[in-house]
Protein backbone atom coordinates (compact mmCIF):
# COMPACT_ATOMS: atom_id res chain seq x y z
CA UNK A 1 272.47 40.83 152.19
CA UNK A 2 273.25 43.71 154.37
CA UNK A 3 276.51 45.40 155.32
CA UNK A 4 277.02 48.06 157.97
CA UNK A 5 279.98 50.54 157.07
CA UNK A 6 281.14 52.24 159.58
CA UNK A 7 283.01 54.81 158.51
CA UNK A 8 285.91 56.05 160.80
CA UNK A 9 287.33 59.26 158.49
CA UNK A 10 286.72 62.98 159.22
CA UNK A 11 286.92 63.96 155.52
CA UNK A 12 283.86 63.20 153.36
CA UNK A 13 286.58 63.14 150.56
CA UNK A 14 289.89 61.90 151.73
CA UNK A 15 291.41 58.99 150.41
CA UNK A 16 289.42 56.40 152.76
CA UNK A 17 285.87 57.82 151.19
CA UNK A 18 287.99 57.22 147.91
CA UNK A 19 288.62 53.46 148.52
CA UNK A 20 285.41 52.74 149.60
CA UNK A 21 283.35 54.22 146.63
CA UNK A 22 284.17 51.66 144.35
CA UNK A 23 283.89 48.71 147.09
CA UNK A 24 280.18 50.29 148.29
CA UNK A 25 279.30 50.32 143.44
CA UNK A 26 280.06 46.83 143.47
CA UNK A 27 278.31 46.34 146.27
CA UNK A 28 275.39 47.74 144.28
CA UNK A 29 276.21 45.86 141.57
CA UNK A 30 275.55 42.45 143.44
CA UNK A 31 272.63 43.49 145.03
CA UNK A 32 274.05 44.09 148.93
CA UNK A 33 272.57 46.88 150.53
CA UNK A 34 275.03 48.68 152.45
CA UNK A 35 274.13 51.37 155.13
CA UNK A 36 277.32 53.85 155.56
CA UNK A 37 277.52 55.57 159.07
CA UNK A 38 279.49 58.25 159.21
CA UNK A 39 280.98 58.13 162.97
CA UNK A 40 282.57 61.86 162.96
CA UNK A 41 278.63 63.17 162.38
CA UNK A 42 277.59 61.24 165.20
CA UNK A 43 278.04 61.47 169.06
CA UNK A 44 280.22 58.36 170.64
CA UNK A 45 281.37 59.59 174.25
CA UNK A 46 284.02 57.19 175.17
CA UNK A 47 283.02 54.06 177.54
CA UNK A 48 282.93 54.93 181.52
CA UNK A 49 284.25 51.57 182.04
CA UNK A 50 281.06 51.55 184.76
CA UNK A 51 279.85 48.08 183.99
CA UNK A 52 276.12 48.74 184.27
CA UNK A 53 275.66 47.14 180.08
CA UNK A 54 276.65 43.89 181.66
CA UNK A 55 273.62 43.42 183.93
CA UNK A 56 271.61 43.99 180.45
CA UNK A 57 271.03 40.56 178.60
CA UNK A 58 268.97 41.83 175.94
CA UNK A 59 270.57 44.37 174.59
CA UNK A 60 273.71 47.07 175.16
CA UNK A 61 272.61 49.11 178.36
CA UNK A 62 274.66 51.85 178.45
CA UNK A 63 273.79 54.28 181.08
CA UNK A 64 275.22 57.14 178.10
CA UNK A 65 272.66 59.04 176.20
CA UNK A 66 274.10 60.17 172.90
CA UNK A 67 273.98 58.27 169.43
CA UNK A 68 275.76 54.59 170.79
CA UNK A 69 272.17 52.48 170.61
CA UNK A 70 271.34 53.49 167.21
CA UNK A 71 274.59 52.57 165.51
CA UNK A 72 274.38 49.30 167.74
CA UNK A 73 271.31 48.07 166.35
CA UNK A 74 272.93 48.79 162.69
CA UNK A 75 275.83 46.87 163.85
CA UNK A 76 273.48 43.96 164.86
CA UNK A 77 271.11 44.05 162.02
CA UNK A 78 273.31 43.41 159.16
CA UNK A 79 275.22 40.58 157.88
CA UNK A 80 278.67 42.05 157.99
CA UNK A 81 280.38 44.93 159.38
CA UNK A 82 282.80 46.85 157.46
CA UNK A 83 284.91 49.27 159.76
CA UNK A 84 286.82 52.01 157.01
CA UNK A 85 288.88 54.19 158.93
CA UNK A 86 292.81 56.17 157.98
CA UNK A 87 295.01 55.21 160.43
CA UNK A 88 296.35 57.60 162.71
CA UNK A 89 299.07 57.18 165.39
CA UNK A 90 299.29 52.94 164.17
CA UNK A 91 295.21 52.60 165.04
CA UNK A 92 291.89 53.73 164.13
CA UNK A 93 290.18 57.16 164.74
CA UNK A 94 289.24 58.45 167.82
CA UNK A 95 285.28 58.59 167.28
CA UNK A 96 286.21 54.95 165.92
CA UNK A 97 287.97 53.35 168.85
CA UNK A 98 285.53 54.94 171.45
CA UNK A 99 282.77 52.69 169.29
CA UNK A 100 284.91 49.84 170.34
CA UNK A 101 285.48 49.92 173.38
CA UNK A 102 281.41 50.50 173.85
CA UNK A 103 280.69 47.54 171.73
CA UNK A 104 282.97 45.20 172.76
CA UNK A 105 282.12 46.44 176.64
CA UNK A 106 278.24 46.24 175.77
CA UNK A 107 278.22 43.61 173.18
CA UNK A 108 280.12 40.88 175.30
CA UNK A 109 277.89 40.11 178.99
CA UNK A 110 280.96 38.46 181.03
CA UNK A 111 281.82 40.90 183.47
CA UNK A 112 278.31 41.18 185.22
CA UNK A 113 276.54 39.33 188.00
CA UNK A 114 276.19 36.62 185.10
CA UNK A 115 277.82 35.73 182.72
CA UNK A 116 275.46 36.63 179.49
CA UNK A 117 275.22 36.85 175.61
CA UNK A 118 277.57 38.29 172.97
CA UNK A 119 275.59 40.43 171.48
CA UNK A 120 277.44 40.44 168.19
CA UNK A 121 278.45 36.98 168.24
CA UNK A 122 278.14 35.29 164.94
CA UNK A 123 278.40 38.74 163.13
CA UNK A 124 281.38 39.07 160.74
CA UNK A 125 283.88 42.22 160.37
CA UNK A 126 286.36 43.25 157.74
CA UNK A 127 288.07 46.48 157.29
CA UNK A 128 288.87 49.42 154.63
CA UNK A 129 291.62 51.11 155.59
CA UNK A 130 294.17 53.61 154.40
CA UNK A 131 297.82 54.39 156.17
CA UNK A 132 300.87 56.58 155.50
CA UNK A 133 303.32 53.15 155.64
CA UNK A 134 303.62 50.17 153.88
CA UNK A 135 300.20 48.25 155.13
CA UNK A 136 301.96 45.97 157.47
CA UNK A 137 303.98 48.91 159.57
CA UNK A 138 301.27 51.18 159.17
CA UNK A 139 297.73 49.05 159.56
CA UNK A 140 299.56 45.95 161.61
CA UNK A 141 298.40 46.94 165.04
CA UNK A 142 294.68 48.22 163.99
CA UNK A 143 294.48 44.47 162.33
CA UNK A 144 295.77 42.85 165.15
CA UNK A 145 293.50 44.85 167.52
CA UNK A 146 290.14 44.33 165.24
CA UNK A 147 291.04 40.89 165.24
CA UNK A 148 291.11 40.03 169.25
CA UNK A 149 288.17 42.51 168.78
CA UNK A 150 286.47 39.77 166.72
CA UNK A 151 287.67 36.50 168.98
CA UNK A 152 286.57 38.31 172.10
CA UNK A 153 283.26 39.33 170.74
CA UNK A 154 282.95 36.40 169.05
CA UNK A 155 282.77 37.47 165.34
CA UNK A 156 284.33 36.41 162.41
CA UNK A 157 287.19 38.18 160.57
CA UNK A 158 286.78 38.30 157.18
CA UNK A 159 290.03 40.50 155.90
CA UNK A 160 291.55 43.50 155.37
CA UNK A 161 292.09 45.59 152.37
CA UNK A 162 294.47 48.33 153.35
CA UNK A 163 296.36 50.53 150.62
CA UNK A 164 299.15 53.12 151.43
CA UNK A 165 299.26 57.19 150.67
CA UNK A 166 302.21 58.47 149.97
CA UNK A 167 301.13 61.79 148.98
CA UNK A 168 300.27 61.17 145.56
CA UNK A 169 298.15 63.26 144.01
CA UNK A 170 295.39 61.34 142.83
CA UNK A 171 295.25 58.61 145.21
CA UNK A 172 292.91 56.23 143.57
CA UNK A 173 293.88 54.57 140.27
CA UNK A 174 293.06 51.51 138.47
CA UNK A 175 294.14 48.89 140.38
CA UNK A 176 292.98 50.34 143.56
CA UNK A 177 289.54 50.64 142.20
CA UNK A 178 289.78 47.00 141.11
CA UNK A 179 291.12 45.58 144.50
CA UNK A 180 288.35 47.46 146.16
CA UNK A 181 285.87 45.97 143.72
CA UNK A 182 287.44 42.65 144.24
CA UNK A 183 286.79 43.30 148.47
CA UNK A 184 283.51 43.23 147.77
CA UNK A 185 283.17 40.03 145.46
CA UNK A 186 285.22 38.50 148.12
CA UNK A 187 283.14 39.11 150.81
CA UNK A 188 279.85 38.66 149.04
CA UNK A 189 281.00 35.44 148.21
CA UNK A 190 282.43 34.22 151.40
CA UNK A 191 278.96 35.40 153.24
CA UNK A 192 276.82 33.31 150.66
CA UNK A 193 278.41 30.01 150.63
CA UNK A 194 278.23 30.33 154.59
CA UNK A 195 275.21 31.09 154.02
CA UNK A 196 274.47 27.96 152.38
C-alpha cells in the first residue's frame, strides 16, 4: 500500500510537519509506503484555464513545463492521497490550491471535444490539516472544497483530521500524536477491507 502526501506547508517544521510525523511512523509501522512531496520545493504555475489537457485522454496534457507531470503521476500511482496543508485565509496554500485547480482541470476530460476519462477516478483523498480556529470555522471551507474536489474528480473522501494552534508552545502532545496515529490505522484499514 502506497500513499502520496502532498504536503502543502512552507515550514519543514511548523506544526503541520508536526502532525504528520507521527501519522507518516505509523504508517511505517503497518508497512504503507508513503512518498511525501513537498509542494513549496517544487514549481506549480497556476492553471491557464486554456483547455488544451482536455483533448489528452491518456494522461494530463498541460501545455506548462514546470514540475505538474511528475507530482501527477505520484498522485496516480498510489493508493491514497493525503493532502497536509495549514490553513490560511479559510483554505489551503497557495502552491496547494494551484495543484488543484491543475488536477482537477487535467485529471477530469469533460470540457474537450469529448468527453474523456477521470484520470484520478477511483483514487481516494484525506487530509492533515492544521488551523488557527476551532476545526469547523477554521478548516470548514478547505473540507467542503476537497470534498466537491473528490465528487467532481471522482475520488473517494476518506476524512479529515484537523487540530487547532492556538499559540501554544509545544504544539504536539499526547493525544495529538495518538489521533494522528489513529489517522493512519483508520485509513489503512478502510483501504484494505475495500481492498478485499
Amino acid at each position: 500500500m502506497k500513499f502520496c502526501v502532498l504536503m502543502g506547508s512552507p515550514r519543514k517544521q511548523g506544526n503541520t510537519a508536526a502532525l504528520l510525523a507521527p501519522f507518516l511512523e505509523e504508517c511505517a509501522v503497518l508497512g504503507v509506503e508513503a512518498e511525501v512531496i513537498w509542494l513549496y520545493d517544487k514549481k506549480i504555475a497556476p492553471c491557464l484555464g486554456c483547455k488544451v489537457c482536455q483533448d489528452c485522454m491518456d494522461g494530463p496534457g498541460c501545455v506548462q513545463e514546470d514540475d505538474f507531470q511528475e507530482i501527477f503521476q505520484s498522485m496516480v500511482n498510489c493508493d491514497a492521497l493525503i493532502f497536509a496543508t495549514p490553513i490560511y485565509s479559510w483554505y489551503c496554500t497557495a502552491p496547494m490550491k494551484a495543484l488543484l485547480d491543475r488536477a482537477i482541470y487535467a485529471g477530469k476530460k469533460n470540457y474537450g471535444k469529448q468527453k474523456g476519462p477521470a484520470l484520478l477516478g477511483c483514487q481516494r483523498a484525506a487530509a492533515i490539516v492544521t488551523c488557527g480556529y476551532p476545526p469547523e470555522e477554521g478548516a470548514g471551507l478547505w473540507e467542503e472544497g476537497l470534498k466537491r474536489f473528490c465528487r467532481h474528480g471522482s475520488l473517494e473522501y476518506l476524512g479529515i483530521l484537523c487540530r487547532q494552534d492556538r499559540g501554544t508552545v509545544p504544539f504536539m502532545n499526547r493525544d495529538r500524536e495518538q489521533a494522528a496515529r489513529d489517522f493512519a490505522q483508520a485509513l489503512h484499514m478502510t483501504i484494505r477491507l475495500e481492498d478485499l
